[in-house]
N, C-alpha and C. Protein backbone atom coordinates (compact mmCIF):
# COMPACT_ATOMS: atom_id res chain seq x y z
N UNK A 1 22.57 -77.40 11.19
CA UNK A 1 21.67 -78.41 11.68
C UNK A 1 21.74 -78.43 13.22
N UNK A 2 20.49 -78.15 14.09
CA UNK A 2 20.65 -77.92 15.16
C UNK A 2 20.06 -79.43 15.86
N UNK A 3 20.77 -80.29 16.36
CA UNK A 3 20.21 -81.56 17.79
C UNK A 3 20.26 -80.86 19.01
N UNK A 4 18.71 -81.53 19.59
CA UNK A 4 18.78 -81.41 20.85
C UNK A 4 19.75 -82.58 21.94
N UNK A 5 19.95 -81.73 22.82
CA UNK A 5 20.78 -82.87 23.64
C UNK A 5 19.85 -83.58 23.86
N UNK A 6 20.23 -85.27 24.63
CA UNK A 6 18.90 -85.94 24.84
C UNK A 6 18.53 -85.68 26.37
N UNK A 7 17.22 -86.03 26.99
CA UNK A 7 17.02 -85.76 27.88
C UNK A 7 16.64 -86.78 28.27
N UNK A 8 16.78 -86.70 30.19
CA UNK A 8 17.05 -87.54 31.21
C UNK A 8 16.46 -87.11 32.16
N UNK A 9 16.11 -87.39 33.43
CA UNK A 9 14.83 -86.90 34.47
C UNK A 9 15.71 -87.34 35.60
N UNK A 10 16.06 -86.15 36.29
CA UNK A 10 16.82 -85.84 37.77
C UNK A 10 16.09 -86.11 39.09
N UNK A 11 15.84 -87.22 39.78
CA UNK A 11 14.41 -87.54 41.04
C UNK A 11 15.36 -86.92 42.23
N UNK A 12 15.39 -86.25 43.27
CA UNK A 12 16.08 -85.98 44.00
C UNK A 12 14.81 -85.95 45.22
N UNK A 13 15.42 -86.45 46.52
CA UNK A 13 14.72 -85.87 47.73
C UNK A 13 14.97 -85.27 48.53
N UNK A 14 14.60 -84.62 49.37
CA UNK A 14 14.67 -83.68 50.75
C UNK A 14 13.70 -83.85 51.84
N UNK A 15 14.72 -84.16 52.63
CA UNK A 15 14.00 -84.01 54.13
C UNK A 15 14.18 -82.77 54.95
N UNK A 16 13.67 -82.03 55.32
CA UNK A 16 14.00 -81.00 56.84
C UNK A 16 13.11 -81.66 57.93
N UNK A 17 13.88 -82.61 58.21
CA UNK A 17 13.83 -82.56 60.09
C UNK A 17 14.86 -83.83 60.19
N UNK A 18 14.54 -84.24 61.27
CA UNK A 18 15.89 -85.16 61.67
C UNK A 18 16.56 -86.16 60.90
N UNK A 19 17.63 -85.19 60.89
CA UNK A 19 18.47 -86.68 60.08
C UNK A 19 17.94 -88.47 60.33
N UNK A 20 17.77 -88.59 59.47
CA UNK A 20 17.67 -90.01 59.39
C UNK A 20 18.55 -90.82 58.52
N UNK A 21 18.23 -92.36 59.13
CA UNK A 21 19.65 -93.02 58.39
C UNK A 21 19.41 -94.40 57.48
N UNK A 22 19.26 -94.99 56.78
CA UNK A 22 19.29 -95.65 55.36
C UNK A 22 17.85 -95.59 55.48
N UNK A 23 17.09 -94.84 54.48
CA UNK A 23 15.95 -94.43 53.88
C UNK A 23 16.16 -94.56 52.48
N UNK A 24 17.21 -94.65 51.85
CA UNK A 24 17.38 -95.34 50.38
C UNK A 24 18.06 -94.02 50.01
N UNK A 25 18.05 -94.04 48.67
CA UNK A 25 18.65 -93.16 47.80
C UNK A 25 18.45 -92.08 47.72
N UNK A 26 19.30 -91.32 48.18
CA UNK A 26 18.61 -89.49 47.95
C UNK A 26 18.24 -88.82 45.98
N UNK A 27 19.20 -89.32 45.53
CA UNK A 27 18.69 -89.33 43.82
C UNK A 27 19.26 -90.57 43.03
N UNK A 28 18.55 -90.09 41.90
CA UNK A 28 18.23 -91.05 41.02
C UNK A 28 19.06 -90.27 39.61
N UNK A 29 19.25 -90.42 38.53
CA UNK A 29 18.88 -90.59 37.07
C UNK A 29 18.83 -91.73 36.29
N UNK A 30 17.68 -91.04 35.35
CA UNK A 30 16.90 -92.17 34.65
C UNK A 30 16.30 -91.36 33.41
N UNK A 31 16.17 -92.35 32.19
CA UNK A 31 15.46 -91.75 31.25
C UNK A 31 14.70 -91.77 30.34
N UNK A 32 14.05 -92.28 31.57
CA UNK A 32 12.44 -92.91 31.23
C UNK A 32 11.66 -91.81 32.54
N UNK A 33 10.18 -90.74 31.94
CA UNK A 33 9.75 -90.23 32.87
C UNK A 33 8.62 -91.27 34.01
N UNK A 34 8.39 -92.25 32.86
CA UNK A 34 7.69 -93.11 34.21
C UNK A 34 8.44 -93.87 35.06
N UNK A 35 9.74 -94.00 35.35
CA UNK A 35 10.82 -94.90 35.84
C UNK A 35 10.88 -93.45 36.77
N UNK A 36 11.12 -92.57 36.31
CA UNK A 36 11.56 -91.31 37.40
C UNK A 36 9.92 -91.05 38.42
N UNK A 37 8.86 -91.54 37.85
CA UNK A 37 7.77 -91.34 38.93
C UNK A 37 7.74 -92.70 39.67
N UNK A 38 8.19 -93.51 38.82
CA UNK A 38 7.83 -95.09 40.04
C UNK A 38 8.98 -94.92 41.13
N UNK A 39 10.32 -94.42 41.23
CA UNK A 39 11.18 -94.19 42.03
C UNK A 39 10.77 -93.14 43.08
N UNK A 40 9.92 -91.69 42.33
CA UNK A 40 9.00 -91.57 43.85
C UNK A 40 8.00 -92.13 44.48
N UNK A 41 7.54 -92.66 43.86
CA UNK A 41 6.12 -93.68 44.07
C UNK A 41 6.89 -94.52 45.18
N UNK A 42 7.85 -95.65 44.75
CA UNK A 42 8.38 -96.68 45.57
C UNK A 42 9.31 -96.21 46.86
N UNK A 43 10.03 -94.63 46.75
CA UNK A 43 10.28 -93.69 48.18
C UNK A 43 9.44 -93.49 49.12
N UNK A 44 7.94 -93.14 48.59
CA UNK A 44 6.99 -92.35 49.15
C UNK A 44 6.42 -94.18 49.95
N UNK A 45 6.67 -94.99 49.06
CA UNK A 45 5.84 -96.35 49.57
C UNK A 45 6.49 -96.63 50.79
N UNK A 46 7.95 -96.42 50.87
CA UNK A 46 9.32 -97.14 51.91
C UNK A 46 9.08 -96.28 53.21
N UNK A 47 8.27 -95.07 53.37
CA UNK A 47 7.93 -93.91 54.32
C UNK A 47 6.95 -93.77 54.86
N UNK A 48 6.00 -94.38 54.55
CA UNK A 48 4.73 -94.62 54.49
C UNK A 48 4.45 -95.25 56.23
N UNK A 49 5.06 -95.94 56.65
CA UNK A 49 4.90 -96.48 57.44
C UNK A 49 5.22 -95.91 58.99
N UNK A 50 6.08 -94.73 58.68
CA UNK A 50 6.41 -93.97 59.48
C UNK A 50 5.92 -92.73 59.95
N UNK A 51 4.56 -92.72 58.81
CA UNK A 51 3.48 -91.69 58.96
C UNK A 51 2.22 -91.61 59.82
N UNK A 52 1.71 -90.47 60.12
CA UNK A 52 0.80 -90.50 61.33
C UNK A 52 -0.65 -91.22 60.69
N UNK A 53 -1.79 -91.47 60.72
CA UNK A 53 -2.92 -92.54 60.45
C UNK A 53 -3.62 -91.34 58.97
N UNK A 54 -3.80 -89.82 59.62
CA UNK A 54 -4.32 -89.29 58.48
C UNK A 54 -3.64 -89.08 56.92
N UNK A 55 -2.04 -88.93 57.82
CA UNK A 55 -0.58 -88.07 56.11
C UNK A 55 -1.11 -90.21 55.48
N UNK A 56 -0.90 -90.72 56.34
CA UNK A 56 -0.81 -92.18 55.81
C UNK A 56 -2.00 -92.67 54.65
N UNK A 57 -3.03 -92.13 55.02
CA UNK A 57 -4.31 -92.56 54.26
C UNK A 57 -4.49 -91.95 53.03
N UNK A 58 -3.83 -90.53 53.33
CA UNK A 58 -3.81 -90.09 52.26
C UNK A 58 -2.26 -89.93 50.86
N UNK A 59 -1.54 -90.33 51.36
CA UNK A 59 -0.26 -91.15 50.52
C UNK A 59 -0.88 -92.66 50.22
N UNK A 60 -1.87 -93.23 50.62
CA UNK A 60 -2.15 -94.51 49.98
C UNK A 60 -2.66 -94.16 49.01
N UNK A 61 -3.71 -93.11 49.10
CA UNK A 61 -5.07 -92.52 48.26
C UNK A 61 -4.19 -92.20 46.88
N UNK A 62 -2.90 -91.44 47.18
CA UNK A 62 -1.66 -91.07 45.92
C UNK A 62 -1.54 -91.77 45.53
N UNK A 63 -1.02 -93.39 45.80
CA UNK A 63 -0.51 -94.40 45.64
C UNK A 63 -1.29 -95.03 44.60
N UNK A 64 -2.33 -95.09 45.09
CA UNK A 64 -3.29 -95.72 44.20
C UNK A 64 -4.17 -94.80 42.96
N UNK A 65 -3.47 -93.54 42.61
CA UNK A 65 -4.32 -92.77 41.78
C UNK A 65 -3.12 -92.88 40.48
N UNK A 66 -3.96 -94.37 40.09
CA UNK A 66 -3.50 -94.06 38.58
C UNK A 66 -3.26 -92.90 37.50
N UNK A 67 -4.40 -91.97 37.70
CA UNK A 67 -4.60 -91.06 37.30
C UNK A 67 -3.45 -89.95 37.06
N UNK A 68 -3.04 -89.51 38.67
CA UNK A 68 -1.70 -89.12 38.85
C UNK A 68 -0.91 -89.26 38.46
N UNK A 69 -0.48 -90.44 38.23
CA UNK A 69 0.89 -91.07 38.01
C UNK A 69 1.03 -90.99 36.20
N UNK A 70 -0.13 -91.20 36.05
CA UNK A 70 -0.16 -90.36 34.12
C UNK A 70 0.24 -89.36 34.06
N UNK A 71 -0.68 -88.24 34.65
CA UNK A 71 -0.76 -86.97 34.65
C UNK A 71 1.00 -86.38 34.77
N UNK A 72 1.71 -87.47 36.29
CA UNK A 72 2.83 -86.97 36.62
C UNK A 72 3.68 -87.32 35.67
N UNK A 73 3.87 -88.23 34.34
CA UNK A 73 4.37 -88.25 33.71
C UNK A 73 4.28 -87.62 32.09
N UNK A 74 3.04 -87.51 32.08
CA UNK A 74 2.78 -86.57 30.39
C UNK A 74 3.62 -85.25 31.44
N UNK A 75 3.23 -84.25 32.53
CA UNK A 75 4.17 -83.10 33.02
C UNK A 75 5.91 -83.07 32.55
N UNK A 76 5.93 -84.38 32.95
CA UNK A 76 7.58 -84.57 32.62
C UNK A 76 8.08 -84.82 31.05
N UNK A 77 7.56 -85.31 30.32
CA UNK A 77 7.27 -85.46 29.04
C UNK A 77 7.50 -84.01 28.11
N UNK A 78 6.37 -83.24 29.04
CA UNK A 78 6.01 -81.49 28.48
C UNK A 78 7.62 -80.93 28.77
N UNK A 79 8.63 -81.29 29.66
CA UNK A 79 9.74 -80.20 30.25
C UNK A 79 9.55 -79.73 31.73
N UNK A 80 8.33 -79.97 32.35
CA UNK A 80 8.06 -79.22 33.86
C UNK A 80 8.29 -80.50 34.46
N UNK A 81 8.92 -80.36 35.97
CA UNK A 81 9.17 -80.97 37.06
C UNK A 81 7.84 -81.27 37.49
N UNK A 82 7.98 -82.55 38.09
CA UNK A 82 6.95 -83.27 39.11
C UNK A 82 7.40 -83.32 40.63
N UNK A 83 6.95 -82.29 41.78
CA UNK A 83 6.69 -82.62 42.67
C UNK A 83 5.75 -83.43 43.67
N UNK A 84 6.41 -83.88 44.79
CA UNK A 84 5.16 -84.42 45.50
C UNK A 84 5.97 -84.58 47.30
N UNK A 85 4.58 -84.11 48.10
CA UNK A 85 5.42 -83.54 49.52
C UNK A 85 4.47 -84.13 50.32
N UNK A 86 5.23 -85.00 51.57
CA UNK A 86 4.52 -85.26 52.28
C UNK A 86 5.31 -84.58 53.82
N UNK A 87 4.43 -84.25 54.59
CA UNK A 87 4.76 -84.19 56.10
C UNK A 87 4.80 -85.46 56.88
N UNK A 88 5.57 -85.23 58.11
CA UNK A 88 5.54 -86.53 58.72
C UNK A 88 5.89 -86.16 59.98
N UNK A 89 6.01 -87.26 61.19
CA UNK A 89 6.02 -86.61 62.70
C UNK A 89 7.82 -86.40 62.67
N UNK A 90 8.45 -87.01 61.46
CA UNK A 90 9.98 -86.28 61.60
C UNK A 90 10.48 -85.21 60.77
N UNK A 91 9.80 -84.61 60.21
CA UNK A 91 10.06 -83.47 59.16
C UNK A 91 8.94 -83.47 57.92
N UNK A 92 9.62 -82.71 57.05
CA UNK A 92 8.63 -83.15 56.16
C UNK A 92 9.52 -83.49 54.60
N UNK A 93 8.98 -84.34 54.11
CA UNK A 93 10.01 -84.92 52.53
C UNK A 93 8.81 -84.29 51.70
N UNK A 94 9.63 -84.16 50.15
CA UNK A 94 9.99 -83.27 49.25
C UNK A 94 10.65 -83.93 48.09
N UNK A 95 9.66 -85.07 47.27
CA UNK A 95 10.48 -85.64 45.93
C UNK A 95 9.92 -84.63 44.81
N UNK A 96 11.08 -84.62 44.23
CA UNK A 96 10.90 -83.69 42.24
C UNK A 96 12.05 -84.92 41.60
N UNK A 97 11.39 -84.55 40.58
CA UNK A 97 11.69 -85.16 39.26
C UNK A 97 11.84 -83.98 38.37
N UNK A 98 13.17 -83.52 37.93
CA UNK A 98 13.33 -82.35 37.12
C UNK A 98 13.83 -83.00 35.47
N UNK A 99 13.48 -82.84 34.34
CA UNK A 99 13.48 -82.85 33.53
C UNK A 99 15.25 -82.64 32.83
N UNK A 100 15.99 -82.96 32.91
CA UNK A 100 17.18 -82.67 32.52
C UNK A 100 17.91 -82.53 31.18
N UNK A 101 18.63 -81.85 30.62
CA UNK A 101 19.34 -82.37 29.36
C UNK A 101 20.50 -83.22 29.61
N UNK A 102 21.49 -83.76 28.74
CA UNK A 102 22.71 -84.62 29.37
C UNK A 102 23.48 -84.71 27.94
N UNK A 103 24.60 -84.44 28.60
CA UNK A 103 25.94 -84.65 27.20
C UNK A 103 26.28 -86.10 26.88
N UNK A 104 26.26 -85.85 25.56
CA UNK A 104 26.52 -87.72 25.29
C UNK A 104 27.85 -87.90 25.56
N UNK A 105 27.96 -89.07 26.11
CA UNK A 105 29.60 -89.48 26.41
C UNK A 105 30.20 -89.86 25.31
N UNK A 106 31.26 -89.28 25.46
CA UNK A 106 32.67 -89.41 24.10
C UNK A 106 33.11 -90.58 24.79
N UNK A 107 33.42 -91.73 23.93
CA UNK A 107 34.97 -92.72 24.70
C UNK A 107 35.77 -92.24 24.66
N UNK A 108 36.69 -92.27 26.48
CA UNK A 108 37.62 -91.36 26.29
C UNK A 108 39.32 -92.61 26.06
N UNK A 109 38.79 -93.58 25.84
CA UNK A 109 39.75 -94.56 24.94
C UNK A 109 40.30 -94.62 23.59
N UNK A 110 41.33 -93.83 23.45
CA UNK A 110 41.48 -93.63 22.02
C UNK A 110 42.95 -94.42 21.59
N UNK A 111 42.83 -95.66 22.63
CA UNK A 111 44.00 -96.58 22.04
C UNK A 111 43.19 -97.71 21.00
N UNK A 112 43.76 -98.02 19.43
CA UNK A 112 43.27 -98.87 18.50
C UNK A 112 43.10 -100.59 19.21
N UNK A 113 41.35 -101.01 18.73
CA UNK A 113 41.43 -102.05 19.61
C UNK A 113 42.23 -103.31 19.10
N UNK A 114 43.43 -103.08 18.00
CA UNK A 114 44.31 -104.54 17.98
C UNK A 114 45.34 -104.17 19.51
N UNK A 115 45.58 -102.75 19.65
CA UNK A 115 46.60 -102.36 20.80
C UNK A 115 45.53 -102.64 22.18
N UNK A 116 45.04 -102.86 22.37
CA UNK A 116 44.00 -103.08 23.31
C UNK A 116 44.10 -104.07 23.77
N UNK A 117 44.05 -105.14 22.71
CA UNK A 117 43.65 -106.70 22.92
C UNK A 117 45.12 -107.48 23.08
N UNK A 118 46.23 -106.31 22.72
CA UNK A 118 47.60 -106.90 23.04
C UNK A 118 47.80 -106.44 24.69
N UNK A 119 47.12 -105.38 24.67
CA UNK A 119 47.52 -104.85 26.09
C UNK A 119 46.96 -106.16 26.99
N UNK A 120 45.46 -106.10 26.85
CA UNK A 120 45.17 -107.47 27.59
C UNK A 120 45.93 -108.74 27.67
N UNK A 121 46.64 -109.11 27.04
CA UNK A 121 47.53 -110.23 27.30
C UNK A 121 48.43 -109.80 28.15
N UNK A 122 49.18 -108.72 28.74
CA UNK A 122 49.75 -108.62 29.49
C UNK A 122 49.15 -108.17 31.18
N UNK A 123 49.78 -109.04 32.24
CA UNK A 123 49.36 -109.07 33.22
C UNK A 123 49.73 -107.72 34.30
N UNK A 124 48.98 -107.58 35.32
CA UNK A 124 49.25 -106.25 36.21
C UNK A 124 51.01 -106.22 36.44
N UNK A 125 51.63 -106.77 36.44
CA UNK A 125 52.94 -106.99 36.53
C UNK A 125 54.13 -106.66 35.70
N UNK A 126 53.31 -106.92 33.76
CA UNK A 126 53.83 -106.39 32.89
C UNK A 126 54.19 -107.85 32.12
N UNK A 127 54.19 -109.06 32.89
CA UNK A 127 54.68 -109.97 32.26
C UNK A 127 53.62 -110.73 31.52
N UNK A 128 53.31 -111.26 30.27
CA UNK A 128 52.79 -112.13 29.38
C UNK A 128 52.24 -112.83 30.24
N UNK A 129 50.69 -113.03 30.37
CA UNK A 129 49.71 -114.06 30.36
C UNK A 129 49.92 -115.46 30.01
């Protein structure tokens, strides 16, 4: 009997040009593909402002294309990555959303929970609560 692992959606960004400094989160996981496009959506929104009048008009025009933002998620849905790139007068950014698999976590607690709940009665010290 063969399971697939489950899958999870990797948002990562890139800038090439000047370092810059709290612009938010360079990645994400999430596993939901429309949660992985609203996290570029809401990057691309936080940058926006730092763009020249034409890159700007047309990242609103993105912003507002419902359309897209379907489209960018049935893509992720299928297994293919969603890119989306804007230039700017400090470099140019570079969000994807890659489609990921992910190992389910084992608990790696394998003390019985009556020994557990005794442990908790005892304090960082060792002495009884």
């Amino acid at each position: 009997m063969s399971e697939s692992l489950p899958r999870a959606y990797w948002c990562h960004v890139d800038h090439d040009g000047q370092q810059l400094q709290n612009w938010g989160p360079a990645d994400i996981t999430t596993n939901a593909p429309g949660l992985a496009v609203a996290w570029v959506r809401e990057a691309v929104r936080s940058i926006s402002s730092t763009l020249e009048r034409e890159t700007f008009h047309a990242v609103w025009g993105w912003l507002g294309d419902h359309g897209a933002v379907h489209a960018a998620v049935v893509e992720l849905r299928r297994g293919k990555p969603y890119t989306f790139t804007v230039p700017s007068p400090v470099g140019r950014w570079t969000w994807t959303a890659y489609p990921v698999s992910v190992l389910p976590v084992v608990e790696s607690c394998s003390v019985p929970a009556a020994r557990m709940r005794q442990l908790a009665l005892v304090g960082a010290i060792g002495r009884r609560l």
